[in-house]
Protein backbone atom coordinates (compact mmCIF):
# COMPACT_ATOMS: atom_id res chain seq x y z
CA UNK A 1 -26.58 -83.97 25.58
CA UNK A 2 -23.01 -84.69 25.66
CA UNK A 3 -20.87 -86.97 23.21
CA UNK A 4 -19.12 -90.32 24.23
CA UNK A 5 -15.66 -89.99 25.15
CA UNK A 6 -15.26 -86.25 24.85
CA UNK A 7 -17.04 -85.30 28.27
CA UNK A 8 -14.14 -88.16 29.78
CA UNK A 9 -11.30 -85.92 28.23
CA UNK A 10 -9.99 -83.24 31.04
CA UNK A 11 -10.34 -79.60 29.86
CA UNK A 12 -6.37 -79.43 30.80
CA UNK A 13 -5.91 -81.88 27.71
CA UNK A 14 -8.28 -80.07 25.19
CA UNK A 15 -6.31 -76.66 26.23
CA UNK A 16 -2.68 -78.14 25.33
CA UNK A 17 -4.31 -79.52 22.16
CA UNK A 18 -5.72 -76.16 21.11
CA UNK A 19 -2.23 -74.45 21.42
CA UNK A 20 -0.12 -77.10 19.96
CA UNK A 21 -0.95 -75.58 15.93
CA UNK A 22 0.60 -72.35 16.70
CA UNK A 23 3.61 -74.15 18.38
CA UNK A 24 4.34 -76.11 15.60
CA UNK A 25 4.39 -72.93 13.33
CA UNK A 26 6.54 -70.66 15.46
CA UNK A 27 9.10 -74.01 15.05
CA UNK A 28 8.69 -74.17 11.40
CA UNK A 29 9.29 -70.55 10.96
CA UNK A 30 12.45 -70.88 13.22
CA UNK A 31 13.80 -73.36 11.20
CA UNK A 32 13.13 -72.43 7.68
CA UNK A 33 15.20 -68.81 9.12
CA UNK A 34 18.16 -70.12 10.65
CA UNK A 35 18.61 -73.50 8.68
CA UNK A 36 20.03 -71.35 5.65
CA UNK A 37 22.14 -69.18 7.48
CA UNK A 38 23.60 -72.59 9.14
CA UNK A 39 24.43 -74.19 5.91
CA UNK A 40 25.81 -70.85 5.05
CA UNK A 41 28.24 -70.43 7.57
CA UNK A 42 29.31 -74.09 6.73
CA UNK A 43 29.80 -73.55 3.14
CA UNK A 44 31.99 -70.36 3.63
CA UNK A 45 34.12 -72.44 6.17
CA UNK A 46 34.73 -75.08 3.66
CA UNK A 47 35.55 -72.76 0.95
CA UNK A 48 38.07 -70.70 2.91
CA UNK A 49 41.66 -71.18 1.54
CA UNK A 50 40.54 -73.59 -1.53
CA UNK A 51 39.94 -72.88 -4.89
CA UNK A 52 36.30 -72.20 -6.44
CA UNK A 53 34.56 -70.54 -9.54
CA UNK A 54 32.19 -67.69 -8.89
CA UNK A 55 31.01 -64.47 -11.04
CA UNK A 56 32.31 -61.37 -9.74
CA UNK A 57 30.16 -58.17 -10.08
CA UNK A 58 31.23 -54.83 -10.09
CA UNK A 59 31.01 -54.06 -6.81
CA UNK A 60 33.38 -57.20 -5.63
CA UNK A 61 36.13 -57.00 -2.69
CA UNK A 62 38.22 -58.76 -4.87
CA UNK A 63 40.86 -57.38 -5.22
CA UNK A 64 41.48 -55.25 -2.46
CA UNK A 65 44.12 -53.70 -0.47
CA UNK A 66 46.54 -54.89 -3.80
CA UNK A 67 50.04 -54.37 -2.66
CA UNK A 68 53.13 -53.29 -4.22
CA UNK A 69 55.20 -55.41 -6.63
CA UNK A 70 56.98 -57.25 -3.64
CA UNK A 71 53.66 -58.15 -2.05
CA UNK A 72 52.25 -59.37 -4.92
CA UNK A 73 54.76 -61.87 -5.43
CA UNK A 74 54.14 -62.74 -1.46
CA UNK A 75 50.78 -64.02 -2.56
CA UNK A 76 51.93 -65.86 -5.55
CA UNK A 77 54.60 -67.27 -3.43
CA UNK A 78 51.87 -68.17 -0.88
CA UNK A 79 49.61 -69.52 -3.53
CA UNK A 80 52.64 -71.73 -4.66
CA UNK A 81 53.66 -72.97 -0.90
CA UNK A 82 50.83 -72.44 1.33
CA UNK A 83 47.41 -72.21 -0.39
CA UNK A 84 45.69 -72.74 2.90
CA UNK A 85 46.59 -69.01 4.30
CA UNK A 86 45.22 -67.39 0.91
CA UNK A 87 41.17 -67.37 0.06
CA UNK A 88 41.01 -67.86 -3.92
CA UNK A 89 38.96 -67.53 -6.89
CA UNK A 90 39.15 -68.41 -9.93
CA UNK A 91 37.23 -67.21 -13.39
CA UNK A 92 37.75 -68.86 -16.61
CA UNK A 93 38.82 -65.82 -19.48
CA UNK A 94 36.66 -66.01 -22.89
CA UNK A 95 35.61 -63.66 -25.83
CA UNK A 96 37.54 -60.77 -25.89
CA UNK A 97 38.74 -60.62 -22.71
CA UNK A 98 40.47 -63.78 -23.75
CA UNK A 99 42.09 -62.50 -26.82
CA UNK A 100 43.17 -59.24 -25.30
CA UNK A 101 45.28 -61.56 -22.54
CA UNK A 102 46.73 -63.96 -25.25
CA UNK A 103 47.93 -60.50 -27.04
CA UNK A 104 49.84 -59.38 -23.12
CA UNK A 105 50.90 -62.75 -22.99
CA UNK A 106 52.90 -63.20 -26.63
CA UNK A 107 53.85 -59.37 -25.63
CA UNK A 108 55.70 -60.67 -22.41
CA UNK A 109 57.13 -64.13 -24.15
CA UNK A 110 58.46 -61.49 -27.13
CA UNK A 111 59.91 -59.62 -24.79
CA UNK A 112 61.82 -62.49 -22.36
CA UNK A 113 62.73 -63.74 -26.14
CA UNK A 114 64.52 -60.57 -27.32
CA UNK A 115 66.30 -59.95 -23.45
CA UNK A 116 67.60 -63.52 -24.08
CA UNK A 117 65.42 -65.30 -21.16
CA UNK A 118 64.30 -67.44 -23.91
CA UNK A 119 65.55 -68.78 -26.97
CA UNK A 120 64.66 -67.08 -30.58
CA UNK A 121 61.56 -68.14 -32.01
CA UNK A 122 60.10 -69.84 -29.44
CA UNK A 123 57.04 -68.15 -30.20
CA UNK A 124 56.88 -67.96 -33.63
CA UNK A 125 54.31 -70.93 -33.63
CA UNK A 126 51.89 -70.02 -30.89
CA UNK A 127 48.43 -69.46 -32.61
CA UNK A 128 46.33 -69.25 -29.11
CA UNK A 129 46.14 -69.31 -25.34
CA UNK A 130 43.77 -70.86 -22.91
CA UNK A 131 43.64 -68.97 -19.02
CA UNK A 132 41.97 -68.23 -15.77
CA UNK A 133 42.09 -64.88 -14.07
CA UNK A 134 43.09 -65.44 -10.62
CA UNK A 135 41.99 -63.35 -7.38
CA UNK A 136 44.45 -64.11 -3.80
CA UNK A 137 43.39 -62.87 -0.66
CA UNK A 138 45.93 -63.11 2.23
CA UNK A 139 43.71 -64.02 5.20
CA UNK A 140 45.77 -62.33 7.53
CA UNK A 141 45.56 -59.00 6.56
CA UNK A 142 43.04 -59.20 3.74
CA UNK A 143 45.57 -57.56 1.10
CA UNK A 144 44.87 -59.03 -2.33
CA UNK A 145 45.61 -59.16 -6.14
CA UNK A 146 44.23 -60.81 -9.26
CA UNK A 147 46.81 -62.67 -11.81
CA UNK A 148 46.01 -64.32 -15.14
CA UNK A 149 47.41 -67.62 -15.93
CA UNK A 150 47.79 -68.40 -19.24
CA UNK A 151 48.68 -72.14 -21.19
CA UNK A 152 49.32 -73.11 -24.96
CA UNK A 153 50.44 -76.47 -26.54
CA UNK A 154 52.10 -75.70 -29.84
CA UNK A 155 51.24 -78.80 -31.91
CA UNK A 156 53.92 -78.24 -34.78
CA UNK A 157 57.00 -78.07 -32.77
CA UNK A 158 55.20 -80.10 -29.23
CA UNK A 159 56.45 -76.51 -26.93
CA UNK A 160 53.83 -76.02 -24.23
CA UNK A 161 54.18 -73.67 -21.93
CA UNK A 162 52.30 -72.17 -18.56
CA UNK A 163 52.91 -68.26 -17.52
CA UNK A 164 51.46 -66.17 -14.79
CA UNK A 165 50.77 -62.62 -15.46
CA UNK A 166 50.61 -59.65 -13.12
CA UNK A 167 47.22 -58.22 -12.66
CA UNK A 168 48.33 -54.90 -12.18
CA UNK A 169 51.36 -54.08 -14.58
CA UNK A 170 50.44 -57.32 -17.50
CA UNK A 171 54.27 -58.64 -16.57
CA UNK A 172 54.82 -62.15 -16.56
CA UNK A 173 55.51 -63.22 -12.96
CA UNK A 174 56.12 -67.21 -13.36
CA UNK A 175 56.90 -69.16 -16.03
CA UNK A 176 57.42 -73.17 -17.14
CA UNK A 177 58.74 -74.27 -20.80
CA UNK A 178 58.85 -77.11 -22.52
CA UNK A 179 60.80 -77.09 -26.11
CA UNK A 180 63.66 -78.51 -27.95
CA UNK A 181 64.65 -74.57 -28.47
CA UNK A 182 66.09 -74.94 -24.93
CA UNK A 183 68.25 -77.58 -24.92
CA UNK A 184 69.57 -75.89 -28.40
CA UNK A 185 70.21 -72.63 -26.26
CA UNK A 186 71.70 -73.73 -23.19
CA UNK A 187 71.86 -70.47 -20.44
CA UNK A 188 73.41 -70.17 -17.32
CA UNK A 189 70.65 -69.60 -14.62
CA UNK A 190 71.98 -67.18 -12.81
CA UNK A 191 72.05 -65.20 -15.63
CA UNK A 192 68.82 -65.91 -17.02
CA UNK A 193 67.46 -64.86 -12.89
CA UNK A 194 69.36 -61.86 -13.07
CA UNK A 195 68.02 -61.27 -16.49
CA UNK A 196 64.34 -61.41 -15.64
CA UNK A 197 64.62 -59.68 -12.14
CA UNK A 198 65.80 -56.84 -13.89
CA UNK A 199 62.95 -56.49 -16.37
CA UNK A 200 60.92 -56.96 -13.93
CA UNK A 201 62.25 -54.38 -11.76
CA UNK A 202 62.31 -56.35 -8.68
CA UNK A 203 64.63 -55.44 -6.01
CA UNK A 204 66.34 -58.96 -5.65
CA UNK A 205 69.64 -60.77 -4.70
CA UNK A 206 71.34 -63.54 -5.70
CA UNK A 207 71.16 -66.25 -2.67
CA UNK A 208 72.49 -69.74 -4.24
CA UNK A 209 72.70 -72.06 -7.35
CA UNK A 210 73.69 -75.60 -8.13
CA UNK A 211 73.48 -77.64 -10.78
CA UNK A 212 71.11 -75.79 -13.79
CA UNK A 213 69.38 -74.08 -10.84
CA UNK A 214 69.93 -70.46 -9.39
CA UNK A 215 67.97 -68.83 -6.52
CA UNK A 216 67.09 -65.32 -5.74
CA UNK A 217 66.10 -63.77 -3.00
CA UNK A 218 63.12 -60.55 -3.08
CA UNK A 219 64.44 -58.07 -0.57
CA UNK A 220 62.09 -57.05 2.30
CA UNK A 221 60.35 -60.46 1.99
CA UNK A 222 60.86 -64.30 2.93
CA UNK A 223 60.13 -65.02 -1.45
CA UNK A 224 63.11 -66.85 -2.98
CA UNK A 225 62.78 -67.16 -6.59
CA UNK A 226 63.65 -70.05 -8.52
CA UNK A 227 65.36 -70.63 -11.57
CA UNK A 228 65.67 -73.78 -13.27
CA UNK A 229 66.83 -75.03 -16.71
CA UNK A 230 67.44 -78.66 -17.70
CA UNK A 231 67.79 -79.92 -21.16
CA UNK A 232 64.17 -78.91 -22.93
CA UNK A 233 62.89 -77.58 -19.51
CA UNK A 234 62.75 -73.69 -17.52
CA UNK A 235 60.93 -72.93 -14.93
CA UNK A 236 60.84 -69.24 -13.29
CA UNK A 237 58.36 -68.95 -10.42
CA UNK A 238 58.08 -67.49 -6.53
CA UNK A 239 57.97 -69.99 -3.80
CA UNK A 240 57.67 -68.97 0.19
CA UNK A 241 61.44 -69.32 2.16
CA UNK A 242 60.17 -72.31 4.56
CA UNK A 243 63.05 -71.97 6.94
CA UNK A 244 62.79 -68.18 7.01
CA UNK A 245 59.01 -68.26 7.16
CA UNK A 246 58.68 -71.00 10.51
CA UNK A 247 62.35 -69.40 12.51
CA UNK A 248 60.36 -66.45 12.69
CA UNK A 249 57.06 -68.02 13.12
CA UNK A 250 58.65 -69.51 16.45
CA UNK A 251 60.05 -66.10 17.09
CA UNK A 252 57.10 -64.17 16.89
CA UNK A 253 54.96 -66.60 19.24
CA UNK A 254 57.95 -66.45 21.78
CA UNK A 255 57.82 -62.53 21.60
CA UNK A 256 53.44 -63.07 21.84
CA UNK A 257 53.36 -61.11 18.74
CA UNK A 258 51.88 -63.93 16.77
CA UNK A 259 52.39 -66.99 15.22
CA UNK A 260 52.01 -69.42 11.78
CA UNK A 261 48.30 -70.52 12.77
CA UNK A 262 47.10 -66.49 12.28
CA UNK A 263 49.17 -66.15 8.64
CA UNK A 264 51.20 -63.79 10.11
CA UNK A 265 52.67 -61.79 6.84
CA UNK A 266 56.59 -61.76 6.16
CA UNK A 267 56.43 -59.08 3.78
CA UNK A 268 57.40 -55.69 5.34
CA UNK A 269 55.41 -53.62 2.76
């Protein structure tokens, strides 16, 4: 006896029926495999060269490769001129790791106080700090280095100021003041630079200054750094020679050796 309608249906049909189910699966599977790796790949690219906030385990990359003085203030330069050749991360500090960070950086600010970088008892009033430890990757070479930036706002005397410290020696690398103490203590820039450099023990030289501003240049590197004081206002920080940095961009590319759009790396460390 046979059933309306399914004796009229060609076997060819029932066949492709019958193996449709396992097609269907084999796609699912596909897609629930490849579908995270996608969005993956499109999360790292839109990551790459911008800022974010992950944990870092034990077993991290970051840092690696960390360079020598001079190429550590390459990637703060970089960081400070051209972010988009650097991969970075960012982790807030709390707890103790906090506290032991404040402690470097009142050390440091002590220490630019009594070499006469800044005026007596500008920290006399700083009760705390609020930071971020910092990790740079050059994506050219991969070389990298963690800093700690650090920020108070003394409320009695309204002084705020910003440092970056060195990951490796706990130095303070950068700097920007705000306080009355400044404009009280009026210092040539130049020597305030020259001042610094040396604690740091940077090999530098002096390249230009005008006005309350004096410029320095690290040796072996396209970093000028800048040193600026006006009225209540000082700011010591590493910024990336522009005109040194795209002549030999050009150069490079003319010679096939490389150019700006592969990050080559104008430190010769």
């Amino acid at each position: 006896m046979s059933v309306p309608g399914i004796s009229n249906v060609p076997r060819r049909w029932r066949n492709w029926k019958n193996g449709l189910l396992p097609l269907l699966t084999c796609l699912t599977v596909a897609g629930l495999t490849l579908l995270p790796l996608r969005l993956s790949a499109l999360e790292d690219r839109r990551l790459t060269g911008v800022v974010h906030s992950e944990e870092l385990g034990e077993d991290s990359s970051f840092p690696a490769r960390t360079p020598d003085l001079p190429g550590r203030l390459w990637l703060l330069a970089q960081r400070n001129s051209l972010p988009e050749h650097l991969t970075i991360v960012e982790q807030i500090l709390e707890g103790e790791e906090l506290d032991r960070t404040a402690a470097l950086a009142l050390a440091g600010l002590r220490e630019l106080e009594e070499s006469g970088v800044l005026p007596e008892g500008l920290t006399g009033d700083i009760e705390g700090f609020s930071g971020s430890r910092m990790f740079l990757r050059d994506q050219s070479d991969l070389s990298s280095a963690s800093f700690v930036e650090m920020s108070t706002y003394v409320q009695k005397t309204a002084d705020y100021l910003q440092l970056c410290l060195d990951g490796e020696s706990g130095r303070i690398l950068s700097l920007e003041v705000y306080s009355i103490l400044l404009a009280k203590n009026l210092t040539d820039a130049e020597t305030v630079g020259q001042t610094f450099l040396d604690g740091l023990g940077c090999a530098c030289e002096f390249w230009e200054s005008y006005g309350g501003e004096a410029v320095f240049r690290v040796l072996g590197t396209s970093v000028l750094y800048m040193f600026r004081q006006f009225g209540e206002n000082l700011g010591i920080y590493p910024y990336v020679d522009l005109n040194a940095y795209y002549t030999d961009a050009d150069r490079r590319e003319a010679l096939g050796l490389g150019n700006s759009s592969t990050g080559v790396s104008y430190y010769d460390g």
